[in-house]
Protein backbone atom coordinates (compact mmCIF):
# COMPACT_ATOMS: atom_id res chain seq x y z
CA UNK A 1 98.59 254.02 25.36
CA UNK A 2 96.68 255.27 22.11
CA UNK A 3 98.00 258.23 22.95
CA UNK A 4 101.69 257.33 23.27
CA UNK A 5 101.36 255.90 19.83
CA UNK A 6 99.48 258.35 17.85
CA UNK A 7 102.47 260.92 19.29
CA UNK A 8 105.19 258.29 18.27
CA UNK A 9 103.34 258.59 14.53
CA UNK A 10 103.81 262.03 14.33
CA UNK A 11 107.23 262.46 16.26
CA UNK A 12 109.94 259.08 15.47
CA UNK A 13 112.28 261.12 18.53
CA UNK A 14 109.72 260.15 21.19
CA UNK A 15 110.25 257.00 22.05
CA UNK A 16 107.96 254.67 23.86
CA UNK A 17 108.91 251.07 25.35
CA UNK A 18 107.79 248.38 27.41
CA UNK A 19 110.27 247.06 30.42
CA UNK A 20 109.91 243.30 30.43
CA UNK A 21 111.10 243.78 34.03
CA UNK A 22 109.04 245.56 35.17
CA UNK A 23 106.17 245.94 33.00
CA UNK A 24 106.18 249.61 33.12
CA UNK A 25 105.53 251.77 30.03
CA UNK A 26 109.14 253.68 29.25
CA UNK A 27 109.42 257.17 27.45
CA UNK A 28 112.46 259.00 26.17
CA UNK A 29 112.96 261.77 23.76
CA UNK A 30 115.44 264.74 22.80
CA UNK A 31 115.73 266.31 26.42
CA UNK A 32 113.59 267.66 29.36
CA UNK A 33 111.98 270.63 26.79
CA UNK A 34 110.80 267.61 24.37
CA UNK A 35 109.58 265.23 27.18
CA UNK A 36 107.30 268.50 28.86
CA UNK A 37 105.51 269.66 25.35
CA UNK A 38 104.56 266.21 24.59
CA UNK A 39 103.20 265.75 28.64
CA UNK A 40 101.06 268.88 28.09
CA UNK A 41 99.68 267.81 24.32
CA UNK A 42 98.99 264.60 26.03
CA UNK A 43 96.76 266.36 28.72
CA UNK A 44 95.62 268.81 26.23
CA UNK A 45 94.72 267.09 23.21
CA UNK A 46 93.59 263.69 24.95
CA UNK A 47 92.75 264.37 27.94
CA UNK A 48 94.68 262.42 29.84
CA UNK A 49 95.60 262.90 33.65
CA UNK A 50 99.28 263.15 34.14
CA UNK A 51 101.25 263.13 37.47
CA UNK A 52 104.90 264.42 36.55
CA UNK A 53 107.32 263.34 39.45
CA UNK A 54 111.00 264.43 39.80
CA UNK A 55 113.25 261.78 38.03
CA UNK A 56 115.16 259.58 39.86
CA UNK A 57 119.08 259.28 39.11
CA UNK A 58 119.85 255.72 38.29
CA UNK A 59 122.90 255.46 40.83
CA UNK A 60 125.10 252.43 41.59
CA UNK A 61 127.37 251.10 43.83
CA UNK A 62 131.29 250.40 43.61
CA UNK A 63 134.12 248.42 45.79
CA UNK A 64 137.32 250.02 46.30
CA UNK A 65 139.67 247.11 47.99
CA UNK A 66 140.18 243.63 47.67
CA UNK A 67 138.64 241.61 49.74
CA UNK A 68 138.89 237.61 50.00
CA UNK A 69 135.72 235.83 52.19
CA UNK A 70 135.18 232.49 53.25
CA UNK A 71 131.78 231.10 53.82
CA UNK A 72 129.52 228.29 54.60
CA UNK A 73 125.90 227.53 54.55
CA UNK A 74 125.11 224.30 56.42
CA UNK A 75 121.26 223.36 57.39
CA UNK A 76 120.35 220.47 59.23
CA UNK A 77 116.40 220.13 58.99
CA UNK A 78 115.85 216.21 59.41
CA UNK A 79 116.40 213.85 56.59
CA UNK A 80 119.15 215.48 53.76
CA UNK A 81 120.37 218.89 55.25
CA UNK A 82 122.21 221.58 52.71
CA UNK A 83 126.08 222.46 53.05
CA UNK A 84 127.90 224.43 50.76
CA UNK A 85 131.45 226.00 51.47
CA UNK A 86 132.76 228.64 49.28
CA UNK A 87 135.88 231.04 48.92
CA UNK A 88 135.97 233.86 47.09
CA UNK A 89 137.75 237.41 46.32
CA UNK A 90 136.14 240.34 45.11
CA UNK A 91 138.08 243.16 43.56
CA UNK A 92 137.39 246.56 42.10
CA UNK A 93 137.91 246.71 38.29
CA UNK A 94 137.46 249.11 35.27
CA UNK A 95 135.74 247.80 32.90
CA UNK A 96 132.21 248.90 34.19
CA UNK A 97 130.71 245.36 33.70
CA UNK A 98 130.86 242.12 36.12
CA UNK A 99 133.37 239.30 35.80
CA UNK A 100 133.45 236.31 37.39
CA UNK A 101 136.06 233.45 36.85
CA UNK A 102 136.32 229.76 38.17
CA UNK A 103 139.91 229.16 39.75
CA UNK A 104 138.41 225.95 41.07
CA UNK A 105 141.40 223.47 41.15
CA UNK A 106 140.27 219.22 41.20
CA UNK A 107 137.19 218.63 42.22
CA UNK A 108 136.91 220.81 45.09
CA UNK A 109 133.22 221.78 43.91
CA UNK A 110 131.41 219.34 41.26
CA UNK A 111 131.64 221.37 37.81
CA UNK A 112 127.64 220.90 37.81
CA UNK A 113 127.55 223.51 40.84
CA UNK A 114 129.65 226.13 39.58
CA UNK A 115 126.99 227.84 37.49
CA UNK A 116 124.46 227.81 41.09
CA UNK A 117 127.34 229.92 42.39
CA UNK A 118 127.41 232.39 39.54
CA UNK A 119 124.04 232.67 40.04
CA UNK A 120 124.14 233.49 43.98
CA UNK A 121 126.77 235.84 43.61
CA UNK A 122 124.80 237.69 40.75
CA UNK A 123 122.15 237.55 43.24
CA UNK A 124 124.19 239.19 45.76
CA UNK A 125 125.27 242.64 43.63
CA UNK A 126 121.77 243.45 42.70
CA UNK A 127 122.05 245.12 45.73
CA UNK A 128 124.57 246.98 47.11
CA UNK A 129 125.16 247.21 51.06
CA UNK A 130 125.18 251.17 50.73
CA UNK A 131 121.69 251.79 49.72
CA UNK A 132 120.47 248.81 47.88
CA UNK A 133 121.52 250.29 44.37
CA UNK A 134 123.47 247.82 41.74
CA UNK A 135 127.02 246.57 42.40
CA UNK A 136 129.25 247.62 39.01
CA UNK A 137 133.09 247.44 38.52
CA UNK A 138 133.82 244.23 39.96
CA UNK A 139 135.49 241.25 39.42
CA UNK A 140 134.45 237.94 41.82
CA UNK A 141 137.01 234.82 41.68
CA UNK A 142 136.07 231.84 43.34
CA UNK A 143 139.19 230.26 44.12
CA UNK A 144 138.47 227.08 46.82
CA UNK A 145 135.45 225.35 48.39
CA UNK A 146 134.02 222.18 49.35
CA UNK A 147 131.19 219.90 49.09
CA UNK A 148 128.81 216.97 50.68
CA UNK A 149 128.08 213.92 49.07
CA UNK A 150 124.62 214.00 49.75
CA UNK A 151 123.94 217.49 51.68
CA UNK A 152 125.28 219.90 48.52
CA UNK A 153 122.89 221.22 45.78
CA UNK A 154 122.03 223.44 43.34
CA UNK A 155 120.11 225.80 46.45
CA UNK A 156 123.05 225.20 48.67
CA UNK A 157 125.53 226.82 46.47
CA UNK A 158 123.10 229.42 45.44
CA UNK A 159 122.37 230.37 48.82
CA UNK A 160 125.75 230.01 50.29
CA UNK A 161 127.46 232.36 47.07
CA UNK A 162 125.19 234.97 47.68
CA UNK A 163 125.43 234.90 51.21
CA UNK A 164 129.39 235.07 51.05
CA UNK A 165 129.11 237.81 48.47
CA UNK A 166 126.76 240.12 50.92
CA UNK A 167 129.26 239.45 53.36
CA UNK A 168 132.26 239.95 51.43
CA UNK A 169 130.69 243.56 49.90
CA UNK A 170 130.27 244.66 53.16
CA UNK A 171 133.77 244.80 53.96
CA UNK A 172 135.65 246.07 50.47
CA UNK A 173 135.16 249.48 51.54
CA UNK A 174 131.83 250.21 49.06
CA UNK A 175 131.07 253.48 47.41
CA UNK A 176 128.37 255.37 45.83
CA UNK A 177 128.49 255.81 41.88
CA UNK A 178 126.86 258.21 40.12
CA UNK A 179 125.94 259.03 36.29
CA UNK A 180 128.13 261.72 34.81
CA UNK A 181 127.29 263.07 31.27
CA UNK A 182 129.50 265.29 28.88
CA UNK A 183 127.55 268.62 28.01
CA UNK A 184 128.14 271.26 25.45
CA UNK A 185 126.69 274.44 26.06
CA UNK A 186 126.30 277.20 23.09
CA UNK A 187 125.80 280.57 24.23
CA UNK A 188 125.90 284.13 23.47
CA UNK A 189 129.23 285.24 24.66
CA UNK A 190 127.48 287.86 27.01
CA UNK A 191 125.68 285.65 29.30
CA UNK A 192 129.47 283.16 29.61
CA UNK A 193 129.85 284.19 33.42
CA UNK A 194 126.15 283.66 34.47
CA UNK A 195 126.56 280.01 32.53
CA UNK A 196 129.43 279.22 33.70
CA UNK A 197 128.71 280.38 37.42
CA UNK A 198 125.85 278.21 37.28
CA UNK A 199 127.77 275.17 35.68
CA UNK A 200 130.10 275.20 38.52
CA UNK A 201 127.23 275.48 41.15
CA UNK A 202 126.06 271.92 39.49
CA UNK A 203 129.27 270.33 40.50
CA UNK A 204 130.09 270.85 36.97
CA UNK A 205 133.84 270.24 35.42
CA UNK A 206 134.41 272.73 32.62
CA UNK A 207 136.70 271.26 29.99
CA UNK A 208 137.44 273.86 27.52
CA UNK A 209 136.06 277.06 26.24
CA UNK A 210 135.56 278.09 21.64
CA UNK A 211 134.29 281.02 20.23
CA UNK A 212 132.42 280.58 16.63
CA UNK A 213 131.27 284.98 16.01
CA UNK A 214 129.59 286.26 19.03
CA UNK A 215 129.52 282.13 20.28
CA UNK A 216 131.06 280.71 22.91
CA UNK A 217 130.90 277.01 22.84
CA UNK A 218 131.72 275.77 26.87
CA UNK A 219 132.43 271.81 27.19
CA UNK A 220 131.85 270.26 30.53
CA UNK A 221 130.87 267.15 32.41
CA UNK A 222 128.32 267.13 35.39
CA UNK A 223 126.60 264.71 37.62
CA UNK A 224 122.93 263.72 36.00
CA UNK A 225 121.33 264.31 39.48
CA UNK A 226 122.42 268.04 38.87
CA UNK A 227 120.74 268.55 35.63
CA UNK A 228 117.43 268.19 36.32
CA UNK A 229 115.49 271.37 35.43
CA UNK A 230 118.27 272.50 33.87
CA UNK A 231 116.49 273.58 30.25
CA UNK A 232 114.53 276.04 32.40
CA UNK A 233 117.43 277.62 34.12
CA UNK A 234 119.49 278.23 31.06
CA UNK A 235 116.57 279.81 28.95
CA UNK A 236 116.21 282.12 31.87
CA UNK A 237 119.90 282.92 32.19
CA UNK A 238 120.22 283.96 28.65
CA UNK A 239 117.10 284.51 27.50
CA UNK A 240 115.97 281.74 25.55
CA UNK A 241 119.41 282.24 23.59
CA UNK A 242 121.47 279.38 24.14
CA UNK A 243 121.21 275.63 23.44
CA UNK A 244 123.06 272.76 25.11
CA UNK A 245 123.18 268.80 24.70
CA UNK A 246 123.79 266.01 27.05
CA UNK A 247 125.75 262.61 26.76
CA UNK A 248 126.36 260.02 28.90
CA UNK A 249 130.04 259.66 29.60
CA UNK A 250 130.02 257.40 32.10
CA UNK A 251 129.89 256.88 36.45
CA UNK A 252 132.15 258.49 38.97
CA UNK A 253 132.73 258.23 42.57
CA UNK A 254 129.90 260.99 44.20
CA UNK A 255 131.72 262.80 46.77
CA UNK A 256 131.44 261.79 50.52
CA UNK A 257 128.85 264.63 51.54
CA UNK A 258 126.84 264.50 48.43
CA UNK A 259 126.77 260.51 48.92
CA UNK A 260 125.95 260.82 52.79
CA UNK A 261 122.42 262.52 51.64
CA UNK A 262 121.74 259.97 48.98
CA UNK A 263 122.16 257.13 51.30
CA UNK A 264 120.27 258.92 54.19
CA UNK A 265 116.79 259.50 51.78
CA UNK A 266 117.28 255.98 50.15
């Protein structure tokens, strides 16, 4: 770690953080180029072992129907048993973040239960029925239930919600999202077909084309899991003459035979 920090001194683009998740050790800095000259001075300068790996894309997974499931979780174990009864309907949305909203009419299900079911349901998108990735875009409602006097809890309703929500996920015809960014490309006009062959071959989207002199500036978005490598590849197409930087713009839908080998190695 003394040497993450003495690098940090010198360079404020490298970034180093702690995940309080995880409890791993996080870097970031300018691009791919910046990340591999400060592995190497790392090994170099303090002699550090370093085992490079290829970077994993940070997919997700999406809904694409409504779907409305009714469940129960009853457990009879001697003495007080657990029930908890739960409706809800899941539903795609676009706001790339989770909603959930209590349509609970009367007393159906006790107020003091309501956040056990939030929680369940949270519980249930961390992962998705796909490949176990993060459920995004979706709105859950609860809209009926019921209870037990003395069988109901806090666990019940926990455990019931998230069961219900595995269930219901299952069945609102899931998808695989993937991390697109926005890219602009600068390159000597001479090497345009070679970049823009390439782009393409990346599942690339080009989205307009500027010359500045003997410049053309190219404008695209491309899936993240594409890019990897890529600082290499375009020095070698055009010499070490062209630059490019990377945004995110967002997640899209990965197509059906790109998604097919995703799920199959996860």
């Amino acid at each position: 770690f003394n040497a993450l920090s003495k690098i940090v001194d010198e360079d404020p683009t490298f970034l180093v953080r702690k995940d309080e998740i995880s409890g791993e050790t996080i870097v970031s800095g300018m691009g791919e180029l910046h990340l591999e000259v400060n592995i190497e001075r790392i090994k170099r300068d303090f002699g550090v072992p370093i085992r490079v790996s290829t970077p994993k894309v940070n997919y997700k997974e999406g809904i694409t129907s409504e779907v409305t499931e009714n469940g129960k979780y009853v457990k009879q174990t001697g003495g007080h048993g657990q029930y908890a009864h739960v409706v809800i309907k899941i539903s795609p949305n676009s706001d790339e973040k989770f909603v959930f909203i209590n349509s609970i009419k009367g007393g159906n299900i006790p107020s003091q239960f309501i956040p056990a079911i939030e929680a369940g349901v949270k519980m249930g998108i961390e992962s998705g029925p796909l490949a176990g990735y993060p459920v995004r875009n979706l709105t859950v409602e609860l809209l009926d239930g019921s209870f037990h006097e003395v069988d109901s809890s806090e666990l019940a309703f926990r455990i019931g919600s998230f069961e219900t929500m595995k269930k219901a996920l299952k069945k609102a015809s899931p998808i695989l999202l993937e991390p697109v960014m926005d890219i602009e490309i600068r390159t000597p006009t001479q090497y345009l077909g070679d970049v823009l062959g390439d782009m393409s071959s990346r599942r690339g989207n080009t989205g307009g084309l500027t010359t500045e002199g003997n410049l053309t500036i190219i404008r695209a978005f491309v899936p993240l899991a594409e890019m990897f490598g890529y600082a290499t590849v375009i020095r070698s197409l055009t010499q070490g003459r062209a630059g490019y930087v990377m945004t995110p713009k967002g997640y899209e839908r990965v197509p059906t035979q790109v998604a097919e080998a995703v799920i199959g190695k996860g």
